[in-house]
PDB file of N, CA and C in Angstrom:
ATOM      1  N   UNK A   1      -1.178  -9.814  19.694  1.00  0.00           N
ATOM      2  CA  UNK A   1       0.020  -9.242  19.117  1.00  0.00           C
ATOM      3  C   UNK A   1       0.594 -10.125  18.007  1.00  0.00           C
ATOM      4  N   UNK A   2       0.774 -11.590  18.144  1.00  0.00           N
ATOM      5  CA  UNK A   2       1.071 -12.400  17.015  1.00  0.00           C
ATOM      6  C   UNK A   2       0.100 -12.054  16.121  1.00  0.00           C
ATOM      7  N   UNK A   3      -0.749 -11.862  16.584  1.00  0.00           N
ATOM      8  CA  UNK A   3      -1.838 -11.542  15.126  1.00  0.00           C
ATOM      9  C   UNK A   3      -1.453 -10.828  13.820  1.00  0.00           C
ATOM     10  N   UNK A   4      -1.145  -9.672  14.823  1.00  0.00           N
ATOM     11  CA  UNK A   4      -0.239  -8.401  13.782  1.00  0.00           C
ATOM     12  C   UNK A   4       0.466  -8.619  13.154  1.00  0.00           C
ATOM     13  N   UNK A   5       1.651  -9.285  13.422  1.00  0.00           N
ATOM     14  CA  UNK A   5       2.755  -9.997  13.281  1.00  0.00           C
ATOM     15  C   UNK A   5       2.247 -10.723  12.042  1.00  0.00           C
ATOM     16  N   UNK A   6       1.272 -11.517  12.372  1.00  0.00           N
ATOM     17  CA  UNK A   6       1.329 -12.490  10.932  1.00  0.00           C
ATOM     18  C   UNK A   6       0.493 -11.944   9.933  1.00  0.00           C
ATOM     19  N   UNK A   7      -0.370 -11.011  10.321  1.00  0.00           N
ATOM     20  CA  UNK A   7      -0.765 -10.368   9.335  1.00  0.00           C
ATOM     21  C   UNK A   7       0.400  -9.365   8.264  1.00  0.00           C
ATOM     22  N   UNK A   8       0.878  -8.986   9.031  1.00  0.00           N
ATOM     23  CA  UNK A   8       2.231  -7.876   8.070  1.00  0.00           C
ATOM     24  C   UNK A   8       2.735  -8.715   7.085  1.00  0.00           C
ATOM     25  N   UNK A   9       3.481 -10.421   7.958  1.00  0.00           N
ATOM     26  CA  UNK A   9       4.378 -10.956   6.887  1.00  0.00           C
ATOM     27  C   UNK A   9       3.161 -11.327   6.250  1.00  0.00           C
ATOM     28  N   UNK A  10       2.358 -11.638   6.337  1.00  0.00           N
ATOM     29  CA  UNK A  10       1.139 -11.860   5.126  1.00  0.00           C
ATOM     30  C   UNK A  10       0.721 -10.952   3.770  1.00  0.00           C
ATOM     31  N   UNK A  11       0.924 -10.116   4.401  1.00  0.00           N
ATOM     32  CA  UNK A  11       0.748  -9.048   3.482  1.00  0.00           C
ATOM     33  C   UNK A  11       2.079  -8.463   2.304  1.00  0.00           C
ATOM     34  N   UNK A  12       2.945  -8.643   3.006  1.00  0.00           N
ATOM     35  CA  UNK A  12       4.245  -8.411   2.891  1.00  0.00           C
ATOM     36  C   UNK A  12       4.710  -9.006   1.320  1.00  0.00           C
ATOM     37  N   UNK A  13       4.223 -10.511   2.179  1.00  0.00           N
ATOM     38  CA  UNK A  13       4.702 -11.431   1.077  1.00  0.00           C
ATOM     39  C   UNK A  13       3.300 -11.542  -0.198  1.00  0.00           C
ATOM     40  N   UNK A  14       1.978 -11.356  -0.114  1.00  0.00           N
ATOM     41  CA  UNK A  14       1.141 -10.931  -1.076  1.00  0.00           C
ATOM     42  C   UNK A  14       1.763  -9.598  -2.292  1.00  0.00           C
ATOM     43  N   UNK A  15       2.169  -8.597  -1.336  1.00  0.00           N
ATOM     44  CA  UNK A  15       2.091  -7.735  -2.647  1.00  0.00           C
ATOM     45  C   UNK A  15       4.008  -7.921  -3.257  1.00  0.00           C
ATOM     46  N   UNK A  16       5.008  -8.909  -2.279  1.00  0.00           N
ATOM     47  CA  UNK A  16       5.972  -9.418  -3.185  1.00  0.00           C
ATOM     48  C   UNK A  16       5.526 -10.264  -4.173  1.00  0.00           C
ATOM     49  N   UNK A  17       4.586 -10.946  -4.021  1.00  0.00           N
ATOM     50  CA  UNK A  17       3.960 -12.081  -5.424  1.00  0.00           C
ATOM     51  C   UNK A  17       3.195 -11.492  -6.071  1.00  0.00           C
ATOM     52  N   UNK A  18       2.585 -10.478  -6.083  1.00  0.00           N
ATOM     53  CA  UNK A  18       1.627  -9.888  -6.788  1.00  0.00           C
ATOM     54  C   UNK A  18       2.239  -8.887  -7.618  1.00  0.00           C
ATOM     55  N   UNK A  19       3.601  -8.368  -7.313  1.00  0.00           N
ATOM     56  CA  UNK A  19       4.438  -7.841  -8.001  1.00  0.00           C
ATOM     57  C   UNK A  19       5.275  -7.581  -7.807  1.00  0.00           C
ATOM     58  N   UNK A  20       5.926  -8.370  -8.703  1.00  0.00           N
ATOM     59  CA  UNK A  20       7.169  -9.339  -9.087  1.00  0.00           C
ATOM     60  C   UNK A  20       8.490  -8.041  -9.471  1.00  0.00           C
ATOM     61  N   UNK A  21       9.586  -8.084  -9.237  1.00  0.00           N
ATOM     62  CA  UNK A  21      10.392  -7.318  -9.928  1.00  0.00           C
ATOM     63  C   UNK A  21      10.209  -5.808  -9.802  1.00  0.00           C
ATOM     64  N   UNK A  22       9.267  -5.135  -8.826  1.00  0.00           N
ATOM     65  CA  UNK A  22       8.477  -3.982  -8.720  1.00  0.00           C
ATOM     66  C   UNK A  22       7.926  -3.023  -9.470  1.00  0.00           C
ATOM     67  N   UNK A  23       7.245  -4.597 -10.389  1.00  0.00           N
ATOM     68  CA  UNK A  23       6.224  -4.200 -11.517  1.00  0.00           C
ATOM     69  C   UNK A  23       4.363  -4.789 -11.075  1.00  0.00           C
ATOM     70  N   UNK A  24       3.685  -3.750 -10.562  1.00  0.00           N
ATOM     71  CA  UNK A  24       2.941  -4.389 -10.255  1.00  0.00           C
ATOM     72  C   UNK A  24       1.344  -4.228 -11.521  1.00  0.00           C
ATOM     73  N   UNK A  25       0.966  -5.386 -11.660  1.00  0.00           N
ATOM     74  CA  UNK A  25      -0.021  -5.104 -13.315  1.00  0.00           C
ATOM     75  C   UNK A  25      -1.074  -4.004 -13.069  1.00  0.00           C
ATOM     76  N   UNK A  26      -1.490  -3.599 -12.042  1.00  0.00           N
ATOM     77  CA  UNK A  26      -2.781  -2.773 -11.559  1.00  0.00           C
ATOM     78  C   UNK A  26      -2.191  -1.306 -11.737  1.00  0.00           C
ATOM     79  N   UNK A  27      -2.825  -0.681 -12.494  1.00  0.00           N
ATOM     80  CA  UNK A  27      -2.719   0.809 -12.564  1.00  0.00           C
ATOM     81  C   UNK A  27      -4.087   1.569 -12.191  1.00  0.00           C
ATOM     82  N   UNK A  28      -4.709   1.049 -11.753  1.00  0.00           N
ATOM     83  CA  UNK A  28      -6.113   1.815 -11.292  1.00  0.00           C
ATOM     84  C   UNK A  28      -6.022   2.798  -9.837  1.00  0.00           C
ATOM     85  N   UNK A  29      -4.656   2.628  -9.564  1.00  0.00           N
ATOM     86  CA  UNK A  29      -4.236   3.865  -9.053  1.00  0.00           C
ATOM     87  C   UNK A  29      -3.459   4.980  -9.578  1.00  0.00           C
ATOM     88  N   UNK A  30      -3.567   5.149 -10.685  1.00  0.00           N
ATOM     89  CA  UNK A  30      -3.110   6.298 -11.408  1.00  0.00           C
ATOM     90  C   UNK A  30      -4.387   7.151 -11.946  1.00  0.00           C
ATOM     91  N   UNK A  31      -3.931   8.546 -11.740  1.00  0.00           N
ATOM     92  CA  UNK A  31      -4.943   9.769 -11.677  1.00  0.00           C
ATOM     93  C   UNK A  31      -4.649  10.878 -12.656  1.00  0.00           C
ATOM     94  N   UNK A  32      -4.835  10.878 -13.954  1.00  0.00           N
ATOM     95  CA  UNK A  32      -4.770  11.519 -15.089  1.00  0.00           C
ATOM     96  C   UNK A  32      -4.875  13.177 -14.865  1.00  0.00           C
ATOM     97  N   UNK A  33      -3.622  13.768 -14.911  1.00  0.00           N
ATOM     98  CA  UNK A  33      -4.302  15.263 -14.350  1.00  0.00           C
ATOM     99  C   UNK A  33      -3.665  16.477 -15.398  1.00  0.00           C
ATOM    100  N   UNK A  34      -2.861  15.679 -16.633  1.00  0.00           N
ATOM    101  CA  UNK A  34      -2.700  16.762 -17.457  1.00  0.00           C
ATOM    102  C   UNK A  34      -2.164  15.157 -18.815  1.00  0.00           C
ATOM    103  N   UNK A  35      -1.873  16.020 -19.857  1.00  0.00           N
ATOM    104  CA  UNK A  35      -1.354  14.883 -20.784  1.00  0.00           C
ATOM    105  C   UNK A  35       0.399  14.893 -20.884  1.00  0.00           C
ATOM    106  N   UNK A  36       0.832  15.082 -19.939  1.00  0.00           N
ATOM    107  CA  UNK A  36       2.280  14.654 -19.256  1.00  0.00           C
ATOM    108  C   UNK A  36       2.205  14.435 -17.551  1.00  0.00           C
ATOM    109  N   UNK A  37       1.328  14.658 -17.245  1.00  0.00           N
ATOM    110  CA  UNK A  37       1.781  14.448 -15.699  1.00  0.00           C
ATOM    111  C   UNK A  37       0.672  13.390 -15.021  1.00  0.00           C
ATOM    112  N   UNK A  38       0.657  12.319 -14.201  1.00  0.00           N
ATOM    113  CA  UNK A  38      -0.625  11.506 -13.330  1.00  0.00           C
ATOM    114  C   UNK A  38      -0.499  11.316 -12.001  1.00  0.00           C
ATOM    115  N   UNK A  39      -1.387  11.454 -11.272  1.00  0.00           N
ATOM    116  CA  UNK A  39      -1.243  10.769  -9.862  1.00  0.00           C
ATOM    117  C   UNK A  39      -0.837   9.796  -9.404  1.00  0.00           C
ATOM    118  N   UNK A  40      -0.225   9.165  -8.690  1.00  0.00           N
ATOM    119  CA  UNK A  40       0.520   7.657  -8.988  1.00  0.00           C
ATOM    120  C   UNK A  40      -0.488   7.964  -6.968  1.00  0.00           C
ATOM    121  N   UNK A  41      -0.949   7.349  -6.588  1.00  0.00           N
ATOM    122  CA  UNK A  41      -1.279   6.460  -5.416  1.00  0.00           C
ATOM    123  C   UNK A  41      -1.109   5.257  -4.991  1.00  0.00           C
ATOM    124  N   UNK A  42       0.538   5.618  -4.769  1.00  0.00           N
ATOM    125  CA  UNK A  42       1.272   4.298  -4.043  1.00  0.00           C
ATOM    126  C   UNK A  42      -0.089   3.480  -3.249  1.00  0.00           C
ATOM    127  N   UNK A  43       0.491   2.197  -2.854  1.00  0.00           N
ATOM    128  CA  UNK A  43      -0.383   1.478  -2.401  1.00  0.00           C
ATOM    129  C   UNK A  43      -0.338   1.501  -0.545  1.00  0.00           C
ATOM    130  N   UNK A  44       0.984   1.963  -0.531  1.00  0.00           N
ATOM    131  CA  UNK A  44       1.111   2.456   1.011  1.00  0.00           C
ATOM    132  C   UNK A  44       0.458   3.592   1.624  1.00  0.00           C
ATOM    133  N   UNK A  45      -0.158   4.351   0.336  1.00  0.00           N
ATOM    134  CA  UNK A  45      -0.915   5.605   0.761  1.00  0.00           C
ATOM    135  C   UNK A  45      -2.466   5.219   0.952  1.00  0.00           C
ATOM    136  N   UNK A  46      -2.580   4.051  -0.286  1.00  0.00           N
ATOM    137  CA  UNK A  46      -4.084   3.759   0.285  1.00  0.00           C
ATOM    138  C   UNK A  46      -4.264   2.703   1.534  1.00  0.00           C
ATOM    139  N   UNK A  47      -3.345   1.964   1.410  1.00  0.00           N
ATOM    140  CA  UNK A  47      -3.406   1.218   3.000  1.00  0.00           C
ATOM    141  C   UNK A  47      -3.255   2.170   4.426  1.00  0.00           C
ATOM    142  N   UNK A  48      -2.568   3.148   4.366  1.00  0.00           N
ATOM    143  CA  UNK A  48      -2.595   4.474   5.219  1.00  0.00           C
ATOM    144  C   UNK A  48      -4.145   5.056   5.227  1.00  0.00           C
ATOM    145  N   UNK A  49      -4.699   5.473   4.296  1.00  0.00           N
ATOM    146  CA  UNK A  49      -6.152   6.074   4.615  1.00  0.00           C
ATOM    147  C   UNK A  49      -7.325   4.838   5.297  1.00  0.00           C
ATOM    148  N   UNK A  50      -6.993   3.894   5.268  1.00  0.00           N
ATOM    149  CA  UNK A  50      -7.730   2.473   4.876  1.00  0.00           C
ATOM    150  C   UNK A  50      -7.884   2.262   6.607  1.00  0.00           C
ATOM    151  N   UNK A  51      -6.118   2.626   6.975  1.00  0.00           N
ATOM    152  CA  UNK A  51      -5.856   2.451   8.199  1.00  0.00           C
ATOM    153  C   UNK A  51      -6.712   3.713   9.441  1.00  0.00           C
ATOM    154  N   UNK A  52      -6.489   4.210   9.079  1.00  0.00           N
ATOM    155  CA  UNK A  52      -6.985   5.906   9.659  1.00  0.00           C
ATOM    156  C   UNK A  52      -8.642   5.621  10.023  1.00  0.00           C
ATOM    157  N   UNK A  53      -8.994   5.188   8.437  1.00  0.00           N
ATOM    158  CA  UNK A  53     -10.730   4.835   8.800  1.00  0.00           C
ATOM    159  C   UNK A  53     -11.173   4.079   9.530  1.00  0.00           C
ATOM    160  N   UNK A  54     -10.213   2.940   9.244  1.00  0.00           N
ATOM    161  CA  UNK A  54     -10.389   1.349  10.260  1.00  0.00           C
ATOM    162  C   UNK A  54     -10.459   2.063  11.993  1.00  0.00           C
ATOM    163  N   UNK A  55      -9.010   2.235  12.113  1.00  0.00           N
ATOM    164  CA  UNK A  55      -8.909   2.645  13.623  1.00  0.00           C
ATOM    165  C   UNK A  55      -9.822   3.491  13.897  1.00  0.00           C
ATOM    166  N   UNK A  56     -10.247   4.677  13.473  1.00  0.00           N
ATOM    167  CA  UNK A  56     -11.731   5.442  13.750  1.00  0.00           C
ATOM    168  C   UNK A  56     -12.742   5.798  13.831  1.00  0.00           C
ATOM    169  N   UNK A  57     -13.095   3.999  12.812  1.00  0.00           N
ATOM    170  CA  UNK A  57     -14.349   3.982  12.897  1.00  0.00           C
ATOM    171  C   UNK A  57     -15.090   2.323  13.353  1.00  0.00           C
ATOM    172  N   UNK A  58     -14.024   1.661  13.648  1.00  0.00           N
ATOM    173  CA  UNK A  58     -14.159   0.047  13.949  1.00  0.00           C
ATOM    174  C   UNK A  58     -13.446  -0.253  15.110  1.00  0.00           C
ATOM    175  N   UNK A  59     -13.871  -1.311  15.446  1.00  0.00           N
ATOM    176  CA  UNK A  59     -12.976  -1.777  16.680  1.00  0.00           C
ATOM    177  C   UNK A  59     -11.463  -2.873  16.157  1.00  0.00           C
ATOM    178  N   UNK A  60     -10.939  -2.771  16.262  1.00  0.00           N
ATOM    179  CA  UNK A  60      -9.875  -3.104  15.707  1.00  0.00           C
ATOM    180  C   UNK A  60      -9.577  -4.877  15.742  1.00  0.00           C
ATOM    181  N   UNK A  61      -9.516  -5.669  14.663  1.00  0.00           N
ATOM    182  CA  UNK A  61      -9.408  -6.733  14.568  1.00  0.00           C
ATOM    183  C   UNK A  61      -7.566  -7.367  14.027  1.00  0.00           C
ATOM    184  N   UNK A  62      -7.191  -7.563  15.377  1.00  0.00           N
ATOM    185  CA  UNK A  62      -5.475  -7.728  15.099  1.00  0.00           C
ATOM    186  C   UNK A  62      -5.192  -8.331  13.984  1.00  0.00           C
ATOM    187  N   UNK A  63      -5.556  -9.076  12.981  1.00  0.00           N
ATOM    188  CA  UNK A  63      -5.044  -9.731  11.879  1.00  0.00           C
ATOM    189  C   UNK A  63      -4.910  -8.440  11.102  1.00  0.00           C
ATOM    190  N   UNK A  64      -6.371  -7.972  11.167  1.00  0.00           N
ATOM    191  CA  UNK A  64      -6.436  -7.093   9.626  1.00  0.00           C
ATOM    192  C   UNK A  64      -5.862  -5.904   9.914  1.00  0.00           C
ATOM    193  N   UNK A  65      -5.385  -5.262  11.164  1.00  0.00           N
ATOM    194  CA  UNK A  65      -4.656  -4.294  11.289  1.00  0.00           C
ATOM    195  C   UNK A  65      -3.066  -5.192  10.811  1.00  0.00           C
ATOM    196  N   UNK A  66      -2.668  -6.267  11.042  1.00  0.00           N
ATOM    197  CA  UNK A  66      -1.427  -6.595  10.553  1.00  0.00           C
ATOM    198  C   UNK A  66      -1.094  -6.287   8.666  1.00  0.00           C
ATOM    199  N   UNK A  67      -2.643  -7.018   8.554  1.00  0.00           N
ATOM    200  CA  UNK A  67      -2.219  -6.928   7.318  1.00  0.00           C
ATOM    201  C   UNK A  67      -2.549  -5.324   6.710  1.00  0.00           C
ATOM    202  N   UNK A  68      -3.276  -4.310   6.969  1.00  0.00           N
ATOM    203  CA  UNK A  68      -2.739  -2.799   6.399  1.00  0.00           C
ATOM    204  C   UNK A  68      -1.578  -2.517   6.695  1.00  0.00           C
ATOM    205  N   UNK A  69      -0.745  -2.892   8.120  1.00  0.00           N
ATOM    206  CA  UNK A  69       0.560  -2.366   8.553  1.00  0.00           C
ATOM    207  C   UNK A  69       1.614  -3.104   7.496  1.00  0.00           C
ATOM    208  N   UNK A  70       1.460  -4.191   7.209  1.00  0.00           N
ATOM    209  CA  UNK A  70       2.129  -4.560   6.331  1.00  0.00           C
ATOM    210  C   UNK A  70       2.328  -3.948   4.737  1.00  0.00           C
ATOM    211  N   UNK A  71       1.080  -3.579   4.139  1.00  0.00           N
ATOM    212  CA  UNK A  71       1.090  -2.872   3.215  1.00  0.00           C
ATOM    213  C   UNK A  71       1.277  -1.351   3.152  1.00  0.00           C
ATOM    214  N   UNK A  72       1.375  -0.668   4.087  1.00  0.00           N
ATOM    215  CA  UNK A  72       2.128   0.279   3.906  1.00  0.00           C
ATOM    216  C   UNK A  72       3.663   0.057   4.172  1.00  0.00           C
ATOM    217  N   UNK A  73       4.331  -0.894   5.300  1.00  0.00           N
ATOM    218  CA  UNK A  73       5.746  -1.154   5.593  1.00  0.00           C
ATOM    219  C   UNK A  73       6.262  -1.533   3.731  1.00  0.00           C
ATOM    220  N   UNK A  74       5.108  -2.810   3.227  1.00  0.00           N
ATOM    221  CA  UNK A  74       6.073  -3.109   2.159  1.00  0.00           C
ATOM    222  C   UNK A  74       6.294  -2.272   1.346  1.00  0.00           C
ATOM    223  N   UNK A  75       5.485  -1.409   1.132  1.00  0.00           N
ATOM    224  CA  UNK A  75       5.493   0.000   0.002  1.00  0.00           C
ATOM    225  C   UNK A  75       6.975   1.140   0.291  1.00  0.00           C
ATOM    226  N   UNK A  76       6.683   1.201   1.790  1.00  0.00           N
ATOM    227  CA  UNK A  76       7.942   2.731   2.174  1.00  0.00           C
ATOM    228  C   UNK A  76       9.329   1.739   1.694  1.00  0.00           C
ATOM    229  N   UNK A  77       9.293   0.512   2.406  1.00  0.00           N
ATOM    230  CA  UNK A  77      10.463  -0.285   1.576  1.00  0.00           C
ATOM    231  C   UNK A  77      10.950  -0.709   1.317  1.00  0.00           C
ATOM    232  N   UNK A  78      10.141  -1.216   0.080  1.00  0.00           N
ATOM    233  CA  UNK A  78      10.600  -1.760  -1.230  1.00  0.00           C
ATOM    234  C   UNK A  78      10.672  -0.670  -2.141  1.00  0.00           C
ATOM    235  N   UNK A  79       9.913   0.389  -2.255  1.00  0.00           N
ATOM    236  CA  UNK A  79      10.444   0.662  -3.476  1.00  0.00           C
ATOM    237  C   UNK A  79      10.842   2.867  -3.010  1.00  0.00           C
ATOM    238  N   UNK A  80      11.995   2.839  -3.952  1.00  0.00           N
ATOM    239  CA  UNK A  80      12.810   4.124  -3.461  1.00  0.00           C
ATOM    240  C   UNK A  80      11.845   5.362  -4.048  1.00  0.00           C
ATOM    241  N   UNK A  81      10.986   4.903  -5.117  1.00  0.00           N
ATOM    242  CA  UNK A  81      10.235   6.077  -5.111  1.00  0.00           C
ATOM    243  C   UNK A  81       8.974   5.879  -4.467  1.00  0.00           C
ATOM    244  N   UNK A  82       8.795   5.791  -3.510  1.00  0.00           N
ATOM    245  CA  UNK A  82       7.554   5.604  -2.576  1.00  0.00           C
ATOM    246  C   UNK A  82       6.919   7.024  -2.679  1.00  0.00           C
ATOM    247  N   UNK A  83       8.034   8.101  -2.346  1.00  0.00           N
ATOM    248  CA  UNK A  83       7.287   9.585  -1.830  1.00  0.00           C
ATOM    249  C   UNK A  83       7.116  10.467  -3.155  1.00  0.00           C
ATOM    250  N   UNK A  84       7.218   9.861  -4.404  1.00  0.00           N
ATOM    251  CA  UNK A  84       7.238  10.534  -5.717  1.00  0.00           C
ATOM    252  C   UNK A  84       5.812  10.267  -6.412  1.00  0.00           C
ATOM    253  N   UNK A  85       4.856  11.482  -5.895  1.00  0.00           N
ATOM    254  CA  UNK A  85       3.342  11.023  -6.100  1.00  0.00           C
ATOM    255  C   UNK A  85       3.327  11.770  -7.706  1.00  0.00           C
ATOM    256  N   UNK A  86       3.428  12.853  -7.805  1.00  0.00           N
ATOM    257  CA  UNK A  86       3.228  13.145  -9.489  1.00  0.00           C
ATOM    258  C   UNK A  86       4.392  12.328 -10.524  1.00  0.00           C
ATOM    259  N   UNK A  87       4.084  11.914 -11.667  1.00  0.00           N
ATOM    260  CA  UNK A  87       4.921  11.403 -12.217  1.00  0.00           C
ATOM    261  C   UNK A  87       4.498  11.853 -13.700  1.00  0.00           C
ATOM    262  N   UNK A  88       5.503  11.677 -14.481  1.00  0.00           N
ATOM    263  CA  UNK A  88       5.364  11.847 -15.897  1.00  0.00           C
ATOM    264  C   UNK A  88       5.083  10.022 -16.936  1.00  0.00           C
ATOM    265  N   UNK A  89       4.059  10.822 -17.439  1.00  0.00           N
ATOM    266  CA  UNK A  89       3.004   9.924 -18.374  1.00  0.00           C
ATOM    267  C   UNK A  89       4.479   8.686 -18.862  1.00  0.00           C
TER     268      UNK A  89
END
């Protein structure tokens, strides 16, 4: 159970340093689907699918389940548009 635990604040505090001010430099989750509108795939959505596969297809290793739980917790919040997946260009 500490495992979890330190995996989250691990994670937690990675994607606070990795982006700063809740600007994060990686856009390779954005999904081009007209020339005003893109997919934005928060990072809590891919740590969510990441999670789904893990638990259903692995035996579960408490760190690294801390650290997906963490990256979806830091995503829902920190930032207020978490649930705003289409966005304008």
């Amino acid at each position: 159970m500490y495992l979890v635990l330190i995996g989250i604040i691990v994670m937690y505090l990675i994607y606070e340093l990795w982006c700063p001010n809740k600007r994060c430099p990686s856009k390779g989750n954005h999904i081009q689907i007209s020339d005003k509108y893109y997919i934005h795939l928060h990072h809590w959505i891919i740590h969510s699918l990441i999670l789904i596969m893990y638990v259903t297809t692995c035996n579960v290793d408490c760190f690294l389940l801390g650290l997906i739980l963490g990256g979806i917790l830091q995503g829902l919040i920190e930032y207020s548009d978490c649930f705003h997946i289409i966005k304008k260009v």
